[in-house]
Protein backbone atom coordinates (compact mmCIF):
# COMPACT_ATOMS: atom_id res chain seq x y z
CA UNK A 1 3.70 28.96 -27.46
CA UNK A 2 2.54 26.80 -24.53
CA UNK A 3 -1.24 26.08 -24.65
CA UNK A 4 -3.48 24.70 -21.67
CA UNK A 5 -6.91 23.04 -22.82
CA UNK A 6 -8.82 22.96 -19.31
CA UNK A 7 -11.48 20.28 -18.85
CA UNK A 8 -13.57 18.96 -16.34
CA UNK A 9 -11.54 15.57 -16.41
CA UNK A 10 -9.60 15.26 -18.98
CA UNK A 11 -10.40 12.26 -21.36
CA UNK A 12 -12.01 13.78 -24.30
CA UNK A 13 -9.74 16.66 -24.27
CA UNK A 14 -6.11 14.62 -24.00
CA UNK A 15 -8.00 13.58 -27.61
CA UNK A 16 -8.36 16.66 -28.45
CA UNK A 17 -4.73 17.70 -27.73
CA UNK A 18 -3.26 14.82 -29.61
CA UNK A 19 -4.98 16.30 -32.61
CA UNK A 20 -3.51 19.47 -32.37
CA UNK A 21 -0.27 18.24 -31.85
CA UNK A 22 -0.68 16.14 -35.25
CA UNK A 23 -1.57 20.22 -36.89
CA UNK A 24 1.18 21.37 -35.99
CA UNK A 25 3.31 23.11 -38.74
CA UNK A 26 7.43 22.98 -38.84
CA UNK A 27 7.30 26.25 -37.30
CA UNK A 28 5.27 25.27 -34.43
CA UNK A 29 6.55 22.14 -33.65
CA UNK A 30 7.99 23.50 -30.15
CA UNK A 31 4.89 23.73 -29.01
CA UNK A 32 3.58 22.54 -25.65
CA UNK A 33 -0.17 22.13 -26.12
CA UNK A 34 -1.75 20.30 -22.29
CA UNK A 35 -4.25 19.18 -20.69
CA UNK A 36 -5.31 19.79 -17.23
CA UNK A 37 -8.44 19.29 -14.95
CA UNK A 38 -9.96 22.74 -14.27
CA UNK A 39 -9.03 22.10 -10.32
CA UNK A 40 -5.07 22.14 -10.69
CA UNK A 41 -5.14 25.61 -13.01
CA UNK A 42 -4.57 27.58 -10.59
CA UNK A 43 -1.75 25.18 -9.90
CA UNK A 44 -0.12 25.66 -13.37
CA UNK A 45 -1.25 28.94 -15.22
CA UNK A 46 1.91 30.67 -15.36
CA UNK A 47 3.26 27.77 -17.42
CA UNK A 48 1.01 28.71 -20.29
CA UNK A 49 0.61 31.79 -23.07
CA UNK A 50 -2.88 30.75 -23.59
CA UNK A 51 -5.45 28.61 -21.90
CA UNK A 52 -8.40 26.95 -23.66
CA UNK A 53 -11.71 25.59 -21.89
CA UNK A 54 -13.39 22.63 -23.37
CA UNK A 55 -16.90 22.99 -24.24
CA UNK A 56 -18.10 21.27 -21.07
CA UNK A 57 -17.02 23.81 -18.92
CA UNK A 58 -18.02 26.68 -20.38
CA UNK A 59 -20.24 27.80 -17.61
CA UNK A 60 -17.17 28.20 -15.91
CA UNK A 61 -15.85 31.17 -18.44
CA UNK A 62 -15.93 33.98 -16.14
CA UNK A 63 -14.47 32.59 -13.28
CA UNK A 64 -10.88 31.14 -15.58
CA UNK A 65 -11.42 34.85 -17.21
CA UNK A 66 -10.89 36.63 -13.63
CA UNK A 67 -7.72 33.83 -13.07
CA UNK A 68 -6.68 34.75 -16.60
CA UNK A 69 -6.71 38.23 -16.11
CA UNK A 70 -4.63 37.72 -12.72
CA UNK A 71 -1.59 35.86 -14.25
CA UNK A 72 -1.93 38.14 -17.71
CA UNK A 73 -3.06 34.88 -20.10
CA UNK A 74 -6.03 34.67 -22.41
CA UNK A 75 -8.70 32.46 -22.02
CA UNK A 76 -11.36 31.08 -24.50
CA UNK A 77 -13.59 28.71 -25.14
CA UNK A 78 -13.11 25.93 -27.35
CA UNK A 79 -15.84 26.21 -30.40
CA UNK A 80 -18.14 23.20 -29.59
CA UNK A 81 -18.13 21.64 -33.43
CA UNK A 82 -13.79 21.60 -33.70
CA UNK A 83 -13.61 20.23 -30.71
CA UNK A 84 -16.34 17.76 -31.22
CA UNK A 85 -14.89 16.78 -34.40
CA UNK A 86 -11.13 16.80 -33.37
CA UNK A 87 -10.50 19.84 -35.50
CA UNK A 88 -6.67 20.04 -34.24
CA UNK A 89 -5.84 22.78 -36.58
CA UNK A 90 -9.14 25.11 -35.87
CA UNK A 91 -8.44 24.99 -32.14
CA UNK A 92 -4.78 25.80 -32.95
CA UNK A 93 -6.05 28.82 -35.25
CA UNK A 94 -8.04 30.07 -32.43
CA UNK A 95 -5.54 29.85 -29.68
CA UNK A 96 -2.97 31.74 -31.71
CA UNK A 97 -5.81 34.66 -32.66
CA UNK A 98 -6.43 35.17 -28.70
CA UNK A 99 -2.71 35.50 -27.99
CA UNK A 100 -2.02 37.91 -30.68
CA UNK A 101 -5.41 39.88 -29.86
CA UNK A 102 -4.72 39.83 -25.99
């Protein structure tokens, strides 16, 4: 699975994706996991199964929904207390329930 995590800029969340990378199982160790500034997704969308807003941009849900819905990917928002606390294997949980429920 490739996963997006969109931000505003991108420094808290490249944290965030090295944690997730580090919860990885065996299984999942394919992976691309990514993060990109919310201007360039547009750019990059239909390189990725699922994307994932960081809490900071939240407001902008429904617009990345309608772009989600365009290219066929899901889109959520990251829960504000895993990503705060670099809960790698949370986020990962969450990106994989919005793929299989999509």
């Amino acid at each position: 699975m490739n996963i997006l995590l969109v931000c505003a800029a991108g420094m808290s969340t490249s944290l965030v994706v090295n944690k997730m990378k580090k919860a990885l199982t065996e299984e999942e160790k394919n992976w691309t996991i990514e993060a990109q500034p919310v201007d360039s997704l547009e750019e990059v969308i239909d390189d990725y199964d699922v994307i994932l807003l960081g809490p900071q941009i939240k407001y902008k849900a429904d617009e990345i929904n309608k772009i989600g819905d365009e290219y066929n990917t899901p889109v959520g928002v990251v829960d504000s207390k895993d990503y705060g606390m670099g809960k790698g294997r949370n986020i990962l949980n969450q990106a994989i329930k919005l793929k299989e429920n999509y």
